[in-house]
Protein backbone atom coordinates (compact mmCIF):
# COMPACT_ATOMS: atom_id res chain seq x y z
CA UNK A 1 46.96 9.16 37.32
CA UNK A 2 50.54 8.15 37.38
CA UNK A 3 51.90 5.08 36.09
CA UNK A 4 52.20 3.23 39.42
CA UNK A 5 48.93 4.24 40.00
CA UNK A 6 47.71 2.86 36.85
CA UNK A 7 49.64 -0.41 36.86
CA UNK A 8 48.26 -1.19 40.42
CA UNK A 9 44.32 -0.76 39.60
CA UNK A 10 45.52 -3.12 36.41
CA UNK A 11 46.69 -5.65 39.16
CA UNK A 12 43.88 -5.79 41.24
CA UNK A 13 41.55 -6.33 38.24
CA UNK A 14 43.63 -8.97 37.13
CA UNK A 15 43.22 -10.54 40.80
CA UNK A 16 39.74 -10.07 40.86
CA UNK A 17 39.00 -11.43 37.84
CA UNK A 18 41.32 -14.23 38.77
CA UNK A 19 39.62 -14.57 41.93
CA UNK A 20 35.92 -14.58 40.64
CA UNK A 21 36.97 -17.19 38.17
CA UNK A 22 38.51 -19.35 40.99
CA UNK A 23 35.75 -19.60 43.18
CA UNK A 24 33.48 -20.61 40.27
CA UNK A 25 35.73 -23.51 39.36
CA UNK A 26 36.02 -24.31 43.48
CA UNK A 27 32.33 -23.96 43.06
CA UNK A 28 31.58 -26.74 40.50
CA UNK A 29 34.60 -28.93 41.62
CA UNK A 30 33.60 -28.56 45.38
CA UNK A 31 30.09 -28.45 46.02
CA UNK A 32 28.83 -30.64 43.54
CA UNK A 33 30.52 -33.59 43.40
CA UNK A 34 27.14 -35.92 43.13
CA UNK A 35 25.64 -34.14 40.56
CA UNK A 36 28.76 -34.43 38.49
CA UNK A 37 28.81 -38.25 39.08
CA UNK A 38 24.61 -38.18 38.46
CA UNK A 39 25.43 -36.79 35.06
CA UNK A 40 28.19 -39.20 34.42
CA UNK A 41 26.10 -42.10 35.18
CA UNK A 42 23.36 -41.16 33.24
CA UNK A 43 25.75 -40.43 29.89
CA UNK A 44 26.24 -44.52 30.83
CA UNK A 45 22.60 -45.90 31.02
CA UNK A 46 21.80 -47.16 27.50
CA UNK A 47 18.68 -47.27 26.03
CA UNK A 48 16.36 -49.85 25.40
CA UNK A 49 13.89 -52.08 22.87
CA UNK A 50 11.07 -54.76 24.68
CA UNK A 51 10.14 -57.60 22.11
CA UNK A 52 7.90 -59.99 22.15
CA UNK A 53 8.99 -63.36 19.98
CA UNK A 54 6.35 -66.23 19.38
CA UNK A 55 7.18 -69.85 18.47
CA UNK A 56 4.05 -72.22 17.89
CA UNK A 57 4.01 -75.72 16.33
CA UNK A 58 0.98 -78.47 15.91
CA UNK A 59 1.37 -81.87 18.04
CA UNK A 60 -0.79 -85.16 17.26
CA UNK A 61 -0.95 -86.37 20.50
CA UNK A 62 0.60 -89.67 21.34
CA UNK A 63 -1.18 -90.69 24.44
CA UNK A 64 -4.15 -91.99 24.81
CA UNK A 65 -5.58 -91.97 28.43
CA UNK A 66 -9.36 -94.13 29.20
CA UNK A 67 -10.90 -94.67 32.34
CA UNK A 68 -13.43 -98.48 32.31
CA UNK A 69 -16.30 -98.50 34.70
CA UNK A 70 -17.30 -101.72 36.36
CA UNK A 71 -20.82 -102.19 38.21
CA UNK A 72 -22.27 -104.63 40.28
CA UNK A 73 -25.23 -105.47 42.18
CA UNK A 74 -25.86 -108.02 44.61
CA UNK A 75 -28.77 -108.44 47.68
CA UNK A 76 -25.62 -108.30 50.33
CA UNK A 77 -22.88 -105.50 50.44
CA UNK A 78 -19.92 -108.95 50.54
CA UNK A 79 -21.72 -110.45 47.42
CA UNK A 80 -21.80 -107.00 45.47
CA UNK A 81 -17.79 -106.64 46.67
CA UNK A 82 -17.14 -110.28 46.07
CA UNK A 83 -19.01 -110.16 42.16
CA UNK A 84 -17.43 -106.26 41.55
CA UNK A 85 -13.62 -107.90 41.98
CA UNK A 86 -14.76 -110.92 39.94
CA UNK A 87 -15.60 -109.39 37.18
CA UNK A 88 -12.34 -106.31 37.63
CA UNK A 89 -9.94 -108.95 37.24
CA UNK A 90 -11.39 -109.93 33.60
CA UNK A 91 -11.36 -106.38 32.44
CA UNK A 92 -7.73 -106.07 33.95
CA UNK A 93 -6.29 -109.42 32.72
CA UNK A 94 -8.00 -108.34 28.99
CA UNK A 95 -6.01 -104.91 29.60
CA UNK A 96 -3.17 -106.54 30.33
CA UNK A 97 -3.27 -109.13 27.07
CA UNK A 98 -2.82 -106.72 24.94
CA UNK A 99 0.82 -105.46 25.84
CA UNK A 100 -0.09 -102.72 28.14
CA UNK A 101 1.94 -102.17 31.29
CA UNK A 102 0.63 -102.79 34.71
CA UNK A 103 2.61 -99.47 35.39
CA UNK A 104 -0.13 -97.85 32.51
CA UNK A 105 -2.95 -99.29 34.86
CA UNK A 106 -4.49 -97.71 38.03
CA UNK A 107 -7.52 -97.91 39.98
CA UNK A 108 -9.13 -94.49 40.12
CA UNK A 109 -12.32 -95.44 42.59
CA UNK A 110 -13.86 -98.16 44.62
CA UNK A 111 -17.48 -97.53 46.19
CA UNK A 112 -19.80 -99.36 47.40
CA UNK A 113 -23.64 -97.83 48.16
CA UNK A 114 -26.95 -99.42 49.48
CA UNK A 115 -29.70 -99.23 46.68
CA UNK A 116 -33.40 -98.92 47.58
CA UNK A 117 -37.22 -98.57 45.99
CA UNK A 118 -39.72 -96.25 46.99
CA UNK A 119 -43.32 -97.23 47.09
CA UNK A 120 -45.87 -95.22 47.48
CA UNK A 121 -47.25 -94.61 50.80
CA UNK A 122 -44.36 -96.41 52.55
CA UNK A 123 -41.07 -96.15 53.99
CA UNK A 124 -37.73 -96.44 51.40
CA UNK A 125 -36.88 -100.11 51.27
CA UNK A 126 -33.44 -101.59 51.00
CA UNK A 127 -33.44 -104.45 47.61
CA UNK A 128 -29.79 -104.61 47.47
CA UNK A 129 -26.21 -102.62 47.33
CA UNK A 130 -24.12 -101.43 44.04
CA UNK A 131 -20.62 -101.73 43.91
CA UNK A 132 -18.45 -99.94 41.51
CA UNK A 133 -14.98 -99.92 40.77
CA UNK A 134 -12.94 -97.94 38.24
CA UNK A 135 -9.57 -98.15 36.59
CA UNK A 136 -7.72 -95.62 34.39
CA UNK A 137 -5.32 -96.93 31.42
CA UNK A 138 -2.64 -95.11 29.49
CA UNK A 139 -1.17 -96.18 26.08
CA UNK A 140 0.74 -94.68 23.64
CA UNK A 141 -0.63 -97.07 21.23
CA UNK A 142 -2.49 -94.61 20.32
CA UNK A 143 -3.89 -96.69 17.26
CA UNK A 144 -4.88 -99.42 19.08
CA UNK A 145 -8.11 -97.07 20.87
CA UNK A 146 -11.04 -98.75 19.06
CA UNK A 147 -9.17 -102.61 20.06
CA UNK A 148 -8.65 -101.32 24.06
CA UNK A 149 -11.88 -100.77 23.95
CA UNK A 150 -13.50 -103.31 22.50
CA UNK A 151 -11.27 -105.48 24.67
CA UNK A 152 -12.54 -104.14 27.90
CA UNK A 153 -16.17 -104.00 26.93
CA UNK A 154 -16.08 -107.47 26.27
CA UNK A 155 -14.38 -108.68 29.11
CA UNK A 156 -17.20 -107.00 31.85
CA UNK A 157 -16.44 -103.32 31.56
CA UNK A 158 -20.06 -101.39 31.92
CA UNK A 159 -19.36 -97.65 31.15
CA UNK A 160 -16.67 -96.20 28.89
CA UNK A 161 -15.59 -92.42 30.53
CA UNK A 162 -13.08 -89.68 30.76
CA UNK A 163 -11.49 -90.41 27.20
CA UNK A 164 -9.28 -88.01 26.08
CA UNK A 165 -5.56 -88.00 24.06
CA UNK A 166 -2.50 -86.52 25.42
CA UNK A 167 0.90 -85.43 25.02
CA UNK A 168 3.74 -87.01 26.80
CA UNK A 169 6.00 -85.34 28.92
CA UNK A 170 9.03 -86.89 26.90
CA UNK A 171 7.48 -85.24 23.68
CA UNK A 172 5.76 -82.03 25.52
CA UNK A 173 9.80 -81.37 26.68
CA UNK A 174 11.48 -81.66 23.50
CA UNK A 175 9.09 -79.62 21.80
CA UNK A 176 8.95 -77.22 24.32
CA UNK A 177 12.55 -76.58 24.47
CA UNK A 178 12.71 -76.27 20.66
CA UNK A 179 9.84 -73.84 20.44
CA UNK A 180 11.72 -71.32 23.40
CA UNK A 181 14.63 -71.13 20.98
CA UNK A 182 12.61 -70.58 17.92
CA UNK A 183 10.64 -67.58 19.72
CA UNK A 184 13.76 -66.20 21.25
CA UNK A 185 14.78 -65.85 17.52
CA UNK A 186 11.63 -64.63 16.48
CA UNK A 187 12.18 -61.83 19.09
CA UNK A 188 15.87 -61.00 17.62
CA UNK A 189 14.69 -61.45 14.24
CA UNK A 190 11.92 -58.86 15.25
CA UNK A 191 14.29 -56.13 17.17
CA UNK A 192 16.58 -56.49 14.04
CA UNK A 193 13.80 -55.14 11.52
CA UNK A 194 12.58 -52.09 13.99
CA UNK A 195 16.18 -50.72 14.54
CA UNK A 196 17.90 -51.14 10.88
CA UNK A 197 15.85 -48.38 9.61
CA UNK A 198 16.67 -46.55 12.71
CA UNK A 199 20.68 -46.52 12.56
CA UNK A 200 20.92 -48.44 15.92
CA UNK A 201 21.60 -51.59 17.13
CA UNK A 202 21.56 -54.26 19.79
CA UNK A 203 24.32 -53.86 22.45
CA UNK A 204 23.07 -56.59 25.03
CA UNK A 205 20.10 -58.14 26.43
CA UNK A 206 19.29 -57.22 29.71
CA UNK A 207 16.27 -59.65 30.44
CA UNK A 208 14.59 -62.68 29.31
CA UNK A 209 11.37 -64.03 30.78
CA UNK A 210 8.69 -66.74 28.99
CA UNK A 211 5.20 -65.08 29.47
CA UNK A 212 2.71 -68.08 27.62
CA UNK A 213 2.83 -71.45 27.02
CA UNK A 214 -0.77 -72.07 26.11
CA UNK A 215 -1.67 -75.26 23.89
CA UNK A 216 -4.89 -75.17 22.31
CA UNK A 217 -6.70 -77.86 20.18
CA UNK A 218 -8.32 -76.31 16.99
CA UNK A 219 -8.75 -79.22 14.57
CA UNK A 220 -9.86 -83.25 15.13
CA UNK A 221 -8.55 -86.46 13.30
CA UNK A 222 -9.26 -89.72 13.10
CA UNK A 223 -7.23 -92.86 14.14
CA UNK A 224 -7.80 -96.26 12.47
CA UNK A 225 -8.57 -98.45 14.42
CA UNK A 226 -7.78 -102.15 13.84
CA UNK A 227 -10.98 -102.81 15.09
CA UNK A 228 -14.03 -100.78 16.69
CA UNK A 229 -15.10 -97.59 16.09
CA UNK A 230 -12.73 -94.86 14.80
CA UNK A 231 -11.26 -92.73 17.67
CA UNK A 232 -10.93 -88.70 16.81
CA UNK A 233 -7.37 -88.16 18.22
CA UNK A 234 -7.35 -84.36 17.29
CA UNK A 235 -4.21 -82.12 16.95
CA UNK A 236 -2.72 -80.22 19.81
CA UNK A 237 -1.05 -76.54 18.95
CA UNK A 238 1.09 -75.34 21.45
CA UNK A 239 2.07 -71.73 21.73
CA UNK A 240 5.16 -70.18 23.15
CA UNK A 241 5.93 -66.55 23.86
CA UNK A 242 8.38 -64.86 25.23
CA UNK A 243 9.65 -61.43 26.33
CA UNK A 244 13.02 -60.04 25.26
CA UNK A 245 14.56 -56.94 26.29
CA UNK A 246 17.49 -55.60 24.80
CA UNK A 247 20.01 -52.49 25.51
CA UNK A 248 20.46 -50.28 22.15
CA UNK A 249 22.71 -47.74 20.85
């Protein structure tokens, strides 16, 4: 083979080789443009840590809600209405000497039923009606129980019901909002210790979300009373959780 010869198969292998290598890079830079960009975003999604952060803190309740009971009988429905109010209006005016707010003081039911006897042998017979009226009151003298009480028993009230201790939404609030930021850093505090030994660390938080509020009552106290019985007031415990998750790297 002469040296023409020689240089021109040394071209064309060049070419070829040129040409193969072409078409591979028109290849990846031409008919896969999404995958490229798939890749790319991927290389961009970080990973990431879900933590769970729990705040909890014991309340004495400073509400005290009671609901009074007044009863009355009388031979003509008017009479049993007329004798019910009579005697609600001493209970209320007794509720009302003792500092409480008419705004603390509602009516929670008003009935008013036939009552009858049943002898044997013969038909029901009607000896009179029952009238009963019922109002609810809410203090936060919370100390005062055994004296409200006391007060309204005196002044007509026939049943005692529905007693029970509260929080108020003005302390129920502030606590609340204080116990969100105390798990939120219980959640930090957590992610902190799990990726320190780990080599990694927090780069953002991508979602936040509160997954229990739950308050509970575990343990009973007692309130002195300036007069009456003692009232068991209790504790309230109330539980916040919530969910953090962060982006790591």
């Amino acid at each position: 083979m002469d040296k023409s010869a020689y240089a021109l198969v040394s071209v064309s292998v060049t070419a070829a080789v040129l040409a193969v290598a072409l078409a591979a890079v028109t290849l990846m830079s031409g008919s896969t443009p999404q995958m490229l960009n798939n890749m790319a975003d991927e290389s961009l999604v970080s990973s990431t840590l879900s933590v769970t952060g729990t705040a909890q803190t014991t309340l004495v309740p400073d509400t005290l809600v009671v609901t009074f009971v007044v009863q009355e009988k009388a031979a003509t429905s008017s009479e049993a209405l007329a004798k019910l109010s009579e005697k609600a209006n001493r209970v209320v005016s007794a509720v009302l000497g003792l500092g409480i707010s008419s705004e603390d003081i509602k009516t929670t039911g008003v009935s008013i039923h036939p009552e009858y006897i049943y002898p044997d042998k013969e038909p029901p017979r009607l000896i009179g009606y029952v009238a009963t009226y019922s109002i609810e009151v809410r203090t936060k003298r919370v100390a005062d129980a055994g004296t409200l009480i006391d007060t309204a028993v005196n002044a007509g009230a026939d049943q005692v019901s529905g007693l029970y201790f509260t929080v108020s939404p003005e302390q129920y609030g502030t606590v609340y909002r204080q116990l969100l930021s105390a798990a939120v850093g219980d959640a930090d505090a957590k992610a902190e210790s799990v990726l320190r030994p780990l080599n990694l660390r927090k780069t953002g938080v991508k979602s936040v979300s509160v997954i229990d509020v739950q308050p509970v009552y575990p343990a009973r106290g007692a309130v002195e009373a300036s007069s009456g019985p003692p009232i068991l007031t209790g504790t309230t415990t109330l539980t916040v959780s919530v969910n953090v998750v962060y982006t790591i790297g």
